[in-house]
C-alpha atoms as a PDB file:
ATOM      1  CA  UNK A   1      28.074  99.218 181.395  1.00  0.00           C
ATOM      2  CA  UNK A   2      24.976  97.419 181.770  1.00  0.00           C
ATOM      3  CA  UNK A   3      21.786  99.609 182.891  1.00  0.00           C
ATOM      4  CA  UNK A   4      20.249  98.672 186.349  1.00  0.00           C
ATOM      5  CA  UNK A   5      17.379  95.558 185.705  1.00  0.00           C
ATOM      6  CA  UNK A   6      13.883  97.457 186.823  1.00  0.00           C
ATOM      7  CA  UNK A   7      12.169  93.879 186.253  1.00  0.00           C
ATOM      8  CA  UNK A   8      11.083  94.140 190.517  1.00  0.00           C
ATOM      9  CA  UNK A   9      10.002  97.978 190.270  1.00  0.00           C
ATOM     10  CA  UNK A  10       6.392  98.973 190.694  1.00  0.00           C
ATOM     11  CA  UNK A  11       4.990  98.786 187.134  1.00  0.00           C
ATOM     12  CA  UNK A  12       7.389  96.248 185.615  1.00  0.00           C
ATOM     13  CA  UNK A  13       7.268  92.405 184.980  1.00  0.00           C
ATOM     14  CA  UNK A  14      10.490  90.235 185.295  1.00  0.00           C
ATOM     15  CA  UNK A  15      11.243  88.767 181.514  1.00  0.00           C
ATOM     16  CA  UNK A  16      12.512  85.759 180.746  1.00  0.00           C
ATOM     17  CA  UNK A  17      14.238  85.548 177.581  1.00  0.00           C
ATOM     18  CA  UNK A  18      14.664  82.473 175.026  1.00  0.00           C
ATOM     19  CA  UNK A  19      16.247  82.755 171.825  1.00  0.00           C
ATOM     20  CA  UNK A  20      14.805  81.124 168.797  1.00  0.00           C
ATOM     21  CA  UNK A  21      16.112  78.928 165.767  1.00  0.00           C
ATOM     22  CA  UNK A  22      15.963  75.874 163.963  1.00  0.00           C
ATOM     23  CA  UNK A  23      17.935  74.012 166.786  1.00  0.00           C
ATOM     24  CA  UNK A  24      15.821  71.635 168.410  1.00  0.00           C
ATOM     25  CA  UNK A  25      17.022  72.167 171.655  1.00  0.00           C
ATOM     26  CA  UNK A  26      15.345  75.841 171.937  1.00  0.00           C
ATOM     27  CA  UNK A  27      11.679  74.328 172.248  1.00  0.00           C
ATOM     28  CA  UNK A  28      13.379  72.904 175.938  1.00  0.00           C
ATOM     29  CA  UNK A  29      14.285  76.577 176.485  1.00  0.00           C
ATOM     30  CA  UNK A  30      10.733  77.990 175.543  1.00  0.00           C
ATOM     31  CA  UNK A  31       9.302  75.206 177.653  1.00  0.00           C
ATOM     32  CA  UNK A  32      11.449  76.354 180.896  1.00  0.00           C
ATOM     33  CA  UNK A  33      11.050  80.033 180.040  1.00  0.00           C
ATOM     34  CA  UNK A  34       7.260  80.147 179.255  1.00  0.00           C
ATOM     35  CA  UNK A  35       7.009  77.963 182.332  1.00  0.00           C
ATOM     36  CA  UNK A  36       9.043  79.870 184.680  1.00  0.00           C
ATOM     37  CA  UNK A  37       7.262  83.340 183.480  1.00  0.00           C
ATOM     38  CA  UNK A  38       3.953  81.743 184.340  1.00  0.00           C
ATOM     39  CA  UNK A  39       4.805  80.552 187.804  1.00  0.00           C
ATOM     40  CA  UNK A  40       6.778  83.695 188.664  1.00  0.00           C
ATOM     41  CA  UNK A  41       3.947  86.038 187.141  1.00  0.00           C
ATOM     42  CA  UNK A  42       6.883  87.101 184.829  1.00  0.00           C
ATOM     43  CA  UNK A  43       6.678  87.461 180.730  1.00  0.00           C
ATOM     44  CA  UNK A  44       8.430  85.817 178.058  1.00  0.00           C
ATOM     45  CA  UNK A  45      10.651  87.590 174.960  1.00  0.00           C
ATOM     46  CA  UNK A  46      11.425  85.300 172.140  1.00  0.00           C
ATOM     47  CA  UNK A  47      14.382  86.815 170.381  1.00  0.00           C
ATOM     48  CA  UNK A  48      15.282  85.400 166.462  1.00  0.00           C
ATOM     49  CA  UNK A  49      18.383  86.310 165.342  1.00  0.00           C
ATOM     50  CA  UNK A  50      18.579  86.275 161.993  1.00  0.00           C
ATOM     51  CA  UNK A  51      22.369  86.095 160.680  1.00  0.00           C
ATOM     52  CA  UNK A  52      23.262  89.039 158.212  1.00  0.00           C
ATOM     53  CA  UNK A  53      26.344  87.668 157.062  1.00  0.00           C
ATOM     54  CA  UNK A  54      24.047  85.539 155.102  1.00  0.00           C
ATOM     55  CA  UNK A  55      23.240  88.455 152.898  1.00  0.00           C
ATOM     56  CA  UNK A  56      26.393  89.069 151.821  1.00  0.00           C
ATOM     57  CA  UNK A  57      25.463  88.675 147.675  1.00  0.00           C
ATOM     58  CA  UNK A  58      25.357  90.456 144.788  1.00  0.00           C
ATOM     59  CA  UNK A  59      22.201  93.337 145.950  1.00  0.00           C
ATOM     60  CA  UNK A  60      18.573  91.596 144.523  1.00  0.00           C
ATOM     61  CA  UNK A  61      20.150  87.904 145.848  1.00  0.00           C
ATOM     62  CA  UNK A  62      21.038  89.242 149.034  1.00  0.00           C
ATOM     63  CA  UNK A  63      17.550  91.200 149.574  1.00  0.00           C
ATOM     64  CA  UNK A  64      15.730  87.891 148.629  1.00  0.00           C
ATOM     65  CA  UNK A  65      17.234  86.198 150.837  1.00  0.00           C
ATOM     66  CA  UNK A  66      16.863  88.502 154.189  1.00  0.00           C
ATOM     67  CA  UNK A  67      13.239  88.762 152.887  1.00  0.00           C
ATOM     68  CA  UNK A  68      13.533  84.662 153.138  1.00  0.00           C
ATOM     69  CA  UNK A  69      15.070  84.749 156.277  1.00  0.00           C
ATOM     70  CA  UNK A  70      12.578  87.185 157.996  1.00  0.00           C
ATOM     71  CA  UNK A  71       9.320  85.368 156.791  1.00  0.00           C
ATOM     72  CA  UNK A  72      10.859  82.246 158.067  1.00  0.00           C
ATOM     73  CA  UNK A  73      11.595  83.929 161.365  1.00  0.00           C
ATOM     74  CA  UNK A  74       7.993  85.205 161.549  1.00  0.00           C
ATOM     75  CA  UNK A  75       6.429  82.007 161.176  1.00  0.00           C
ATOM     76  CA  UNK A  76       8.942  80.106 163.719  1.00  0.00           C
ATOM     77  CA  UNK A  77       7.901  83.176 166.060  1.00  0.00           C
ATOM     78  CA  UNK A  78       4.146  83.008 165.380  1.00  0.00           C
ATOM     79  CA  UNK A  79       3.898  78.882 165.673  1.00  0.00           C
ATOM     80  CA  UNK A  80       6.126  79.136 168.833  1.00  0.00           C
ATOM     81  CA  UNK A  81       3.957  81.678 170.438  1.00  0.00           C
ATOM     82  CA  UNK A  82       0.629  79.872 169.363  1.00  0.00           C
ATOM     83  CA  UNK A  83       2.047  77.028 171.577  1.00  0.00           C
ATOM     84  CA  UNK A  84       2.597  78.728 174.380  1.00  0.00           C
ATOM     85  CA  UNK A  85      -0.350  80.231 174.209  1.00  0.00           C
ATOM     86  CA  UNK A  86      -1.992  77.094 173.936  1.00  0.00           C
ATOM     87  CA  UNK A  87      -0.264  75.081 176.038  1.00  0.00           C
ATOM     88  CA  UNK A  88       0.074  77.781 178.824  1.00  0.00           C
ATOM     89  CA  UNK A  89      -2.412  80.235 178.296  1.00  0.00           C
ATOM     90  CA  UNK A  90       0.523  83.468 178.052  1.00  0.00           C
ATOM     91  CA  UNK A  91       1.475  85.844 175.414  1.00  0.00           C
ATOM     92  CA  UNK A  92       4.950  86.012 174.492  1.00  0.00           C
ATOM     93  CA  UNK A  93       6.488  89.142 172.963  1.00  0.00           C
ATOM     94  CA  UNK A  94       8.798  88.635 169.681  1.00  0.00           C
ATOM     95  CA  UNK A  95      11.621  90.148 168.421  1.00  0.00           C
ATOM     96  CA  UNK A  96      13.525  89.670 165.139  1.00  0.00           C
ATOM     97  CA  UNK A  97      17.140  91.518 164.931  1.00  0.00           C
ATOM     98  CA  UNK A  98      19.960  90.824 162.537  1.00  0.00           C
ATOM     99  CA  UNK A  99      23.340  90.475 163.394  1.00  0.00           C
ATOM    100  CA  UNK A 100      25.580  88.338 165.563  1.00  0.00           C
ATOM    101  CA  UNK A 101      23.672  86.524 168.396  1.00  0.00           C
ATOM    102  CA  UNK A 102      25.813  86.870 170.769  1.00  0.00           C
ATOM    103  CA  UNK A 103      26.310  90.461 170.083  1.00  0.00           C
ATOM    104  CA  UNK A 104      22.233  90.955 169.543  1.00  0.00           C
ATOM    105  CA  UNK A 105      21.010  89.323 172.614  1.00  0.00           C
ATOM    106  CA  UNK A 106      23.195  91.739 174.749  1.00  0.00           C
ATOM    107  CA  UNK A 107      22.248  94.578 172.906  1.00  0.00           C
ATOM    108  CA  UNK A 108      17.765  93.243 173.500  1.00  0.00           C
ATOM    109  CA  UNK A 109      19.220  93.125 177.283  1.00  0.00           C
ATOM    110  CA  UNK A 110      20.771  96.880 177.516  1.00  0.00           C
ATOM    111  CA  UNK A 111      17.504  98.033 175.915  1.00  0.00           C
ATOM    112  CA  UNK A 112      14.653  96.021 177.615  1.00  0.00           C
ATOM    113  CA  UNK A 113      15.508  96.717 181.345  1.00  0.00           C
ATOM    114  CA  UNK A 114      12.782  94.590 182.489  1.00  0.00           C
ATOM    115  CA  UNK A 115      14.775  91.440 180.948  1.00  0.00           C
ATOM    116  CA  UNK A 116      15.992  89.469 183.904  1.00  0.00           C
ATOM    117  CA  UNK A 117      17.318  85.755 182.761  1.00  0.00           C
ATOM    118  CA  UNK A 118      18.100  84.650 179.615  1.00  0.00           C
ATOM    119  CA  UNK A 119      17.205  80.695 179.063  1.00  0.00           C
ATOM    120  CA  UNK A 120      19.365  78.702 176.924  1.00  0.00           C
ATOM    121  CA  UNK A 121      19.212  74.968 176.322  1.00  0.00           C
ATOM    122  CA  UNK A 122      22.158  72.764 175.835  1.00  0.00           C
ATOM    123  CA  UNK A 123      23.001  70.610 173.063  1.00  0.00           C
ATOM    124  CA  UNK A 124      23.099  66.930 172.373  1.00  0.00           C
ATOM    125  CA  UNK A 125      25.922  67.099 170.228  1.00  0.00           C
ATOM    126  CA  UNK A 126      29.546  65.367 170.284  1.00  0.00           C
ATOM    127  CA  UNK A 127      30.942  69.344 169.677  1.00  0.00           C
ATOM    128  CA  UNK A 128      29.566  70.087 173.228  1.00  0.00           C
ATOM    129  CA  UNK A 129      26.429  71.981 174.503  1.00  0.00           C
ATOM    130  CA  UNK A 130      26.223  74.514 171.458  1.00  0.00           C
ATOM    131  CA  UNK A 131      27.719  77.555 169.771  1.00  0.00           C
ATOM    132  CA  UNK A 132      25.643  79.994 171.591  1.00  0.00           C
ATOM    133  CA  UNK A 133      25.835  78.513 174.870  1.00  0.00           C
ATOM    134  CA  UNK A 134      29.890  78.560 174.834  1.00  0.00           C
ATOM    135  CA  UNK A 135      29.704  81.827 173.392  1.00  0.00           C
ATOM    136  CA  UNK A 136      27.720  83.242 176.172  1.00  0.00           C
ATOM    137  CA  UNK A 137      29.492  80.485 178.905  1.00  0.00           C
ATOM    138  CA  UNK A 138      32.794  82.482 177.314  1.00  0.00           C
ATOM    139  CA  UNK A 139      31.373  85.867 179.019  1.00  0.00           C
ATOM    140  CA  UNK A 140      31.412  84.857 181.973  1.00  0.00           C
ATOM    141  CA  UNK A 141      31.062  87.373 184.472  1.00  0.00           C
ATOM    142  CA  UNK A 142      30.955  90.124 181.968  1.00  0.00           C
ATOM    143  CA  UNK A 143      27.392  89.101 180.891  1.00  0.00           C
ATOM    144  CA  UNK A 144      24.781  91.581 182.374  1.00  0.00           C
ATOM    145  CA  UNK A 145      22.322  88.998 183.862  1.00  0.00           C
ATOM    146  CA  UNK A 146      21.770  84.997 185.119  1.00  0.00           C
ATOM    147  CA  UNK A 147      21.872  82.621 182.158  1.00  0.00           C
ATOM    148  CA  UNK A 148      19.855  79.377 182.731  1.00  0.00           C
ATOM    149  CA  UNK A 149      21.292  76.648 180.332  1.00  0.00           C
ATOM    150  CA  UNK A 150      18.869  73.772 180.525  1.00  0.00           C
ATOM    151  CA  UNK A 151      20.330  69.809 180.290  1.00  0.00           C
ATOM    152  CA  UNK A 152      19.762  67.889 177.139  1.00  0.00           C
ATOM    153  CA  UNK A 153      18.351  65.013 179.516  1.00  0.00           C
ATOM    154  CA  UNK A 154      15.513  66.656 181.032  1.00  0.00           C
ATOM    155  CA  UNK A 155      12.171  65.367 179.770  1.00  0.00           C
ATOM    156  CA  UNK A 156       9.237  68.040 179.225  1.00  0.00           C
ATOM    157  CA  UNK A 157       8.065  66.683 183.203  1.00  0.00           C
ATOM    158  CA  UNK A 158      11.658  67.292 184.339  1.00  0.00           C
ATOM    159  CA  UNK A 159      10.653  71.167 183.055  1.00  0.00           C
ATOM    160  CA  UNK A 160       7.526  70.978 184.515  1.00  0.00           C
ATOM    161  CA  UNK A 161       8.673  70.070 187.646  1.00  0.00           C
ATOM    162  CA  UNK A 162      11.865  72.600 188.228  1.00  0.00           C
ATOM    163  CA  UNK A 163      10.645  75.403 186.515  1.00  0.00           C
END
């Protein structure tokens, strides 16, 4: 059972959520997000997810590799953030996990009861809009709060313009 969102209590700030990766289509996400936190006086979580099944090697491999793995998700986290920043004039708050996504972006939502939307983009692909998007679009309505998926059409002044 998902906690009650406090995000429009006295003291709290709604927060938009965008998950990060090497996908291109999660910069269209961060755009909507950061945007949407800005107009809404809201805040903005960028969540990496890094995946521990990765790890799985003999024990000095696999520890060089999550070390890998987390200075690479720093860095996407850090240039990401700079951007916004830059381009919007916001801080974002990070967050690097392990795990399944899926499974980890539920568990940032049950802790962080200010989180009120989670922002996926879609896709370009021939497979269909994503992994993460039909893994979340597979919830349905057992996931704990709206999900945004943005088109793979939109241009950076479609975001601007809807968010």
């Amino acid at each position: 059972m998902l906690s009650k969102r406090l995000s429009r209590q006295y003291g709290h700030k709604r927060k938009f959520l965008a998950i990060i990766d090497e996908t291109p289509e999660c910069r269209r996400a961060v755009a909507y997000a950061s945007r949407r936190a800005k107009n809404t006086g809201g805040s903005l979580i960028l969540l990496y997810v890094i995946d521990s099944s990765e790890f799985q090697h003999f024990l000095g491999v696999g520890d060089i590799m999550r070390a890998e793995s987390h200075e690479q998700a720093h860095q996407t986290l850090s240039a990401i953030s700079a951007e916004v920043r830059e381009n919007l004039g916001i801080e974002t708050e990070t967050k690097i996990c392990e795990g399944q996504k899926a499974a980890e972006i539920v568990k940032l939502i049950e802790s962080d009861q200010d989180i009120a939307v989670l922002v996926l983009a879609a896709g370009s692909g021939a497979e269909g809009p994503g992994p993460l998007v039909q893994s979340i679009a597979a919830k349905g309505s057992a996931f704990p709060i709206p999900v945004t998926i943005i088109p793979d059409g939109l241009t950076a002044e479609d975001i601007d313009s809807v968010a």
